[in-house]
C-alpha atoms as a PDB file:
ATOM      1  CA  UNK A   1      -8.845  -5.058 -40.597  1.00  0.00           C
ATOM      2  CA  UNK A   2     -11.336  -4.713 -37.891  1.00  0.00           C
ATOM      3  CA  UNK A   3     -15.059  -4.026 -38.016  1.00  0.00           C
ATOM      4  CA  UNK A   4     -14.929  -0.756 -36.837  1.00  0.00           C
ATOM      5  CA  UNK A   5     -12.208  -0.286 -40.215  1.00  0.00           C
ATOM      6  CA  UNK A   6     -14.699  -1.743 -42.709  1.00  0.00           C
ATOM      7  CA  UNK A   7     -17.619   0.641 -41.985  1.00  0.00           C
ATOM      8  CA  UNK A   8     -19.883   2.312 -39.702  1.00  0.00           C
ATOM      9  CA  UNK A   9     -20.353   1.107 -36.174  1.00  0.00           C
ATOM     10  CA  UNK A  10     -23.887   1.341 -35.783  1.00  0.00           C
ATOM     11  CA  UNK A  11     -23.882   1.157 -31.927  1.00  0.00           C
ATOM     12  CA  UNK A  12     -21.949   4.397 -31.737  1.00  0.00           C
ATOM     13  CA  UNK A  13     -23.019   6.232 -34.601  1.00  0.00           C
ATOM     14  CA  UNK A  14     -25.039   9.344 -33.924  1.00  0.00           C
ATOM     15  CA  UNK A  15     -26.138   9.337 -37.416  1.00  0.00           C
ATOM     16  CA  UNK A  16     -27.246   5.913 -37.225  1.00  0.00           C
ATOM     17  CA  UNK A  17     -28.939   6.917 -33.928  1.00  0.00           C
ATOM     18  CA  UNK A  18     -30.375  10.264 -35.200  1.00  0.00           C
ATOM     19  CA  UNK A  19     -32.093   8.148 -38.122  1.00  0.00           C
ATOM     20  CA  UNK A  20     -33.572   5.991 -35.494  1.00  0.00           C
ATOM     21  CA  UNK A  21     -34.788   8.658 -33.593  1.00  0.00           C
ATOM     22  CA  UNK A  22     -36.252  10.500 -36.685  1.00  0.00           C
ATOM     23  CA  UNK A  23     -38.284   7.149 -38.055  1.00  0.00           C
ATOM     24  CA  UNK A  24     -39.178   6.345 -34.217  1.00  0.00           C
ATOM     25  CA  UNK A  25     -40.765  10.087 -33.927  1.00  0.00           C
ATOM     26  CA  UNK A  26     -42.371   9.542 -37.399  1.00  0.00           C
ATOM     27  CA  UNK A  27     -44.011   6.218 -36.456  1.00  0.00           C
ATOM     28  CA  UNK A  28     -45.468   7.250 -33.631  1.00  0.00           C
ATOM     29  CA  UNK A  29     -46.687  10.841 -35.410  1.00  0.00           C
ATOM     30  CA  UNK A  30     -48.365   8.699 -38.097  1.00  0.00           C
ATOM     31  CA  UNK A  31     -49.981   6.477 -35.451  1.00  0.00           C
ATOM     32  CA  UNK A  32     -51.783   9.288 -33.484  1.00  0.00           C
ATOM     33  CA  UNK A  33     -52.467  10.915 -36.924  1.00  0.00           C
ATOM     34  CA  UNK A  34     -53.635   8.145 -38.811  1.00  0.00           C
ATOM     35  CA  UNK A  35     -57.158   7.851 -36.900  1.00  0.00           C
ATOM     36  CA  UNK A  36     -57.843  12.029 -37.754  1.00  0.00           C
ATOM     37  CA  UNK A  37     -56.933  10.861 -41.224  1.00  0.00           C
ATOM     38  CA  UNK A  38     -53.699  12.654 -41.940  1.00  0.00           C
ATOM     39  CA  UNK A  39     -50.033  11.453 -42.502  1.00  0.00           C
ATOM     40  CA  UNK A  40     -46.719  13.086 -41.100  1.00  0.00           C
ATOM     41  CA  UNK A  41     -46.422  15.383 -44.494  1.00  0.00           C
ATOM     42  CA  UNK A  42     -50.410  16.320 -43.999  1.00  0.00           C
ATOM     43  CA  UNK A  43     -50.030  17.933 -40.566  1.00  0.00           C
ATOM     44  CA  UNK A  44     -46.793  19.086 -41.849  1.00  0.00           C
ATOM     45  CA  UNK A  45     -48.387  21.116 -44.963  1.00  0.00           C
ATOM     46  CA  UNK A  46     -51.251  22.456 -42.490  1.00  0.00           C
ATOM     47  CA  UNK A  47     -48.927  23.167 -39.527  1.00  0.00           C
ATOM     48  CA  UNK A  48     -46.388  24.968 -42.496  1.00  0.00           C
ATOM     49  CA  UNK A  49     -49.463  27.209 -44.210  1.00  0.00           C
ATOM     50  CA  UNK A  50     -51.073  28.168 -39.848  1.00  0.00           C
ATOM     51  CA  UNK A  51     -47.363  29.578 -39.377  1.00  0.00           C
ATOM     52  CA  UNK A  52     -46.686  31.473 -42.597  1.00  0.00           C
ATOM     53  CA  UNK A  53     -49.750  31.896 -45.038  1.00  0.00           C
ATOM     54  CA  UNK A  54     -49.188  32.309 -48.689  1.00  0.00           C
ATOM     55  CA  UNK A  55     -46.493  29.833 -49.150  1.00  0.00           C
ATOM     56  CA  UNK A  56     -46.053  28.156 -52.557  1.00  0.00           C
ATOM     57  CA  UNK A  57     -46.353  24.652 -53.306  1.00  0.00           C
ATOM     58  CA  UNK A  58     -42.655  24.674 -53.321  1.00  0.00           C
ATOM     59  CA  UNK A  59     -41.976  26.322 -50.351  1.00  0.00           C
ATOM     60  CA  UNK A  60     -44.830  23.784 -48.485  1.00  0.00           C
ATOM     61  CA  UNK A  61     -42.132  20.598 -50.372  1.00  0.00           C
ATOM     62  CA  UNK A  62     -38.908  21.897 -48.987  1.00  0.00           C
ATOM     63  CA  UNK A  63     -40.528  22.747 -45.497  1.00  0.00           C
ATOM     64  CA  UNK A  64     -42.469  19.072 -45.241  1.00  0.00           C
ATOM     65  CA  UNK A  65     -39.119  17.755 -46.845  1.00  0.00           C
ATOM     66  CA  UNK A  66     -41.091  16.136 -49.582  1.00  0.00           C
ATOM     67  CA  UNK A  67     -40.933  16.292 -53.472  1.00  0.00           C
ATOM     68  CA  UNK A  68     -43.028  19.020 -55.450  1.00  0.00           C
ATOM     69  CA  UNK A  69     -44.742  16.288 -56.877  1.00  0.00           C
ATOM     70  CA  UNK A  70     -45.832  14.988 -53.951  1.00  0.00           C
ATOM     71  CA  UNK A  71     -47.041  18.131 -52.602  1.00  0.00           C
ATOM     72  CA  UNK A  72     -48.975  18.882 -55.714  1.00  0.00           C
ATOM     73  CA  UNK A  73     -50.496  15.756 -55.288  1.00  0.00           C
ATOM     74  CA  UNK A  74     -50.809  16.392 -51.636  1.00  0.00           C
ATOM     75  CA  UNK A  75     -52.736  20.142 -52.180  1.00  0.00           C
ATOM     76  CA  UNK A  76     -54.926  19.312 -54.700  1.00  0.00           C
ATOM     77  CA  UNK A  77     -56.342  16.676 -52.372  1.00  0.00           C
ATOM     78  CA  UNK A  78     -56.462  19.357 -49.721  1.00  0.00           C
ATOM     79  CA  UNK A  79     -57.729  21.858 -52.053  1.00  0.00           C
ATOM     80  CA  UNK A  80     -60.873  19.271 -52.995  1.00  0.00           C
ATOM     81  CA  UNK A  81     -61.502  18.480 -49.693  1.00  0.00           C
ATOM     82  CA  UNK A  82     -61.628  21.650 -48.144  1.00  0.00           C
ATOM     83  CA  UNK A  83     -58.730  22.208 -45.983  1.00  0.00           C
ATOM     84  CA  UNK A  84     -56.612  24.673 -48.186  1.00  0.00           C
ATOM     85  CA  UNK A  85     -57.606  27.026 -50.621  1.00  0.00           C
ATOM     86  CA  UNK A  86     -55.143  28.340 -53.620  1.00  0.00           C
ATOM     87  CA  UNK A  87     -56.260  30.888 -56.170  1.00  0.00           C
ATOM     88  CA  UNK A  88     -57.013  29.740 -59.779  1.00  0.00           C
ATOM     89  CA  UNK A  89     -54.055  32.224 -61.543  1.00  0.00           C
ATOM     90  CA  UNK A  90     -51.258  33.412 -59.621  1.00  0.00           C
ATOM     91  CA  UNK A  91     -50.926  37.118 -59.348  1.00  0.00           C
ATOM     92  CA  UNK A  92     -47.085  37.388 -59.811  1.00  0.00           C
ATOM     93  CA  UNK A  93     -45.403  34.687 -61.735  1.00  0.00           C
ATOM     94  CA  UNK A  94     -46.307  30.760 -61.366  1.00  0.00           C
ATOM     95  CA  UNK A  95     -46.586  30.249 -57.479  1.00  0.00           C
ATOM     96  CA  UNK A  96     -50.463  29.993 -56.205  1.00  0.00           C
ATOM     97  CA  UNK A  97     -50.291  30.997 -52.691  1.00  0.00           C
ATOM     98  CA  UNK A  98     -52.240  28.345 -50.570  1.00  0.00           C
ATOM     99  CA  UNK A  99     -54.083  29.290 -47.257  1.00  0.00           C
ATOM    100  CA  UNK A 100     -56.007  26.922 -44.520  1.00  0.00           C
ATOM    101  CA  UNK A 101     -59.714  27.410 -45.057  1.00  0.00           C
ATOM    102  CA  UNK A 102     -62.039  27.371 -41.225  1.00  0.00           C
ATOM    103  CA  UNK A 103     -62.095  23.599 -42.132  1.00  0.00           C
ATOM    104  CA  UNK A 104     -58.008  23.422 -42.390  1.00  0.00           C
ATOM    105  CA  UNK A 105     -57.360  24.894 -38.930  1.00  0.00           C
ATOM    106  CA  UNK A 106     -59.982  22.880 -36.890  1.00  0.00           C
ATOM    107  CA  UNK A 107     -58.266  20.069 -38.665  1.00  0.00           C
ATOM    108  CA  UNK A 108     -55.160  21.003 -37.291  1.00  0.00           C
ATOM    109  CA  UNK A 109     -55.928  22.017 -34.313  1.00  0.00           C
ATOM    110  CA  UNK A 110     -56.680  18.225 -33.218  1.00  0.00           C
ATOM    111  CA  UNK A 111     -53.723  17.309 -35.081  1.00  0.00           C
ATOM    112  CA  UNK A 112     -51.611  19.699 -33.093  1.00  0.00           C
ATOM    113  CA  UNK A 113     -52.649  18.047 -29.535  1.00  0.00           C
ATOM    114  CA  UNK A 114     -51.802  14.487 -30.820  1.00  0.00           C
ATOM    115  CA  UNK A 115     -48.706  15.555 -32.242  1.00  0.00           C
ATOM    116  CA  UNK A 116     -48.016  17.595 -29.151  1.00  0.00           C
ATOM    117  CA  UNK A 117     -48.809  14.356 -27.260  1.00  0.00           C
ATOM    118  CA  UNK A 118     -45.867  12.138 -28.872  1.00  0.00           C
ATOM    119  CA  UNK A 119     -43.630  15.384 -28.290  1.00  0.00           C
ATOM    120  CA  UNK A 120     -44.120  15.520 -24.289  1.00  0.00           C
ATOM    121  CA  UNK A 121     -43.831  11.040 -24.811  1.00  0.00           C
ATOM    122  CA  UNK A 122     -40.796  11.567 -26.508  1.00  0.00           C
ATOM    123  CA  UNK A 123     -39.364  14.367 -23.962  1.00  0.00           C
ATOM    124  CA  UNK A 124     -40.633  12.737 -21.149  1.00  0.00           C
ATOM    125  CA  UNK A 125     -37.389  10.869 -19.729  1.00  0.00           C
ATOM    126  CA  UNK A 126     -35.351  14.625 -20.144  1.00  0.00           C
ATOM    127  CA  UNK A 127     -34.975  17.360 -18.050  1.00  0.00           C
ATOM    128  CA  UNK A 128     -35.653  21.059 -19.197  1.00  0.00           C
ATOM    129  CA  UNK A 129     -31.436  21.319 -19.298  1.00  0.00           C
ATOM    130  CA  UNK A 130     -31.277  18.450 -21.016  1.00  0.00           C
ATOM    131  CA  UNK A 131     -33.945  19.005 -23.244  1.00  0.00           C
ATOM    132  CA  UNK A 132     -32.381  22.782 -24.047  1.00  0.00           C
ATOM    133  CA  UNK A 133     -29.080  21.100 -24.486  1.00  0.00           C
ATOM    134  CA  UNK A 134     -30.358  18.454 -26.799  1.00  0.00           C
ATOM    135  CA  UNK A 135     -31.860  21.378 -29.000  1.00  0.00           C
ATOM    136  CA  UNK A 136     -28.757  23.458 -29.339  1.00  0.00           C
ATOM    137  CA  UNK A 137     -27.122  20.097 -30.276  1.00  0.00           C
ATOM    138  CA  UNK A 138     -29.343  19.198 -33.038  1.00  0.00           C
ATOM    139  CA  UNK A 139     -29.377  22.646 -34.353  1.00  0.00           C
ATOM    140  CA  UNK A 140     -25.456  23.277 -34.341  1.00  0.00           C
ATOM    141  CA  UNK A 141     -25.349  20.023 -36.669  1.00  0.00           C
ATOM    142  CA  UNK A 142     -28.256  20.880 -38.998  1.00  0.00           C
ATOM    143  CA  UNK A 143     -25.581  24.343 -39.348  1.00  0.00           C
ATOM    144  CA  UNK A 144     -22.723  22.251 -39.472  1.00  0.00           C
ATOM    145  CA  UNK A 145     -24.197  20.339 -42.624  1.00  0.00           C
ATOM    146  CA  UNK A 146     -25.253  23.469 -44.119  1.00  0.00           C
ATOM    147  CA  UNK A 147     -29.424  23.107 -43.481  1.00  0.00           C
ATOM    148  CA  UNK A 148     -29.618  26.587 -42.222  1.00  0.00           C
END
């Protein structure tokens, strides 16, 4: 039986690779974050609520690919601090919409230029073809497993 039989081979794997990639981009995300004091899933939740506001705590977990605990834990932080604001009863069943306060979107808007910054770093070896190519890739596989 050869190695290739017994498992994965990790030098050819695009999964293996695509994992790499994903905690590479992370790292570096959480580095330019970490002196506006945010993480990956902070910028994430902010970025999530500029683009469509009103979302529920749920919708913010699936979209930041975190737990609902963890964005509960995540908003009410926010929500103390002044970034989001949710109101105190939901109007229609259980879900409190959240929206960025002022405070939220000057906070991202710094956080979008680092983040932006490690994007152009990480695109910065690729041409435009490439780079299109590399996007329709990625996206026919997120299909392919059934993530939209």
């Amino acid at each position: 039986m050869s190695q290739h039989d017994a498992g994965v081979d990790l030098e050819t794997s695009l999964g293996y690779l695509l994992k790499e990639a994903s905690s590479a981009l992370r790292a570096a995300m959480e580095e330019v974050l970490r002196p506006l004091g945010m993480t990956v899933t902070h910028y994430s939740c902010l970025e999530l609520l500029a683009q469509r506001p009103g979302l529920s705590s749920s919708e913010l977990a699936r979209g930041a690919f975190v737990t609902r605990q963890s964005m509960n834990v995540l908003l009410q932080a926010l929500e103390r601090d002044g970034y989001v604001t949710r109101p105190a009863a939901a109007a229609v069943g259980k879900a409190l919409p959240t929206r960025l306060t002022p405070r939220g979107r000057r906070s991202l808007e710094k956080a979008t230029v680092a983040v932006r910054s490690v994007e152009l770093r990480m695109l910065a070896g690729m041409t435009a073809s490439e780079q299109s190519a590399a996007f329709q890739a990625l996206r026919s596989m997120v299909r392919s497993l059934g993530g939209g």
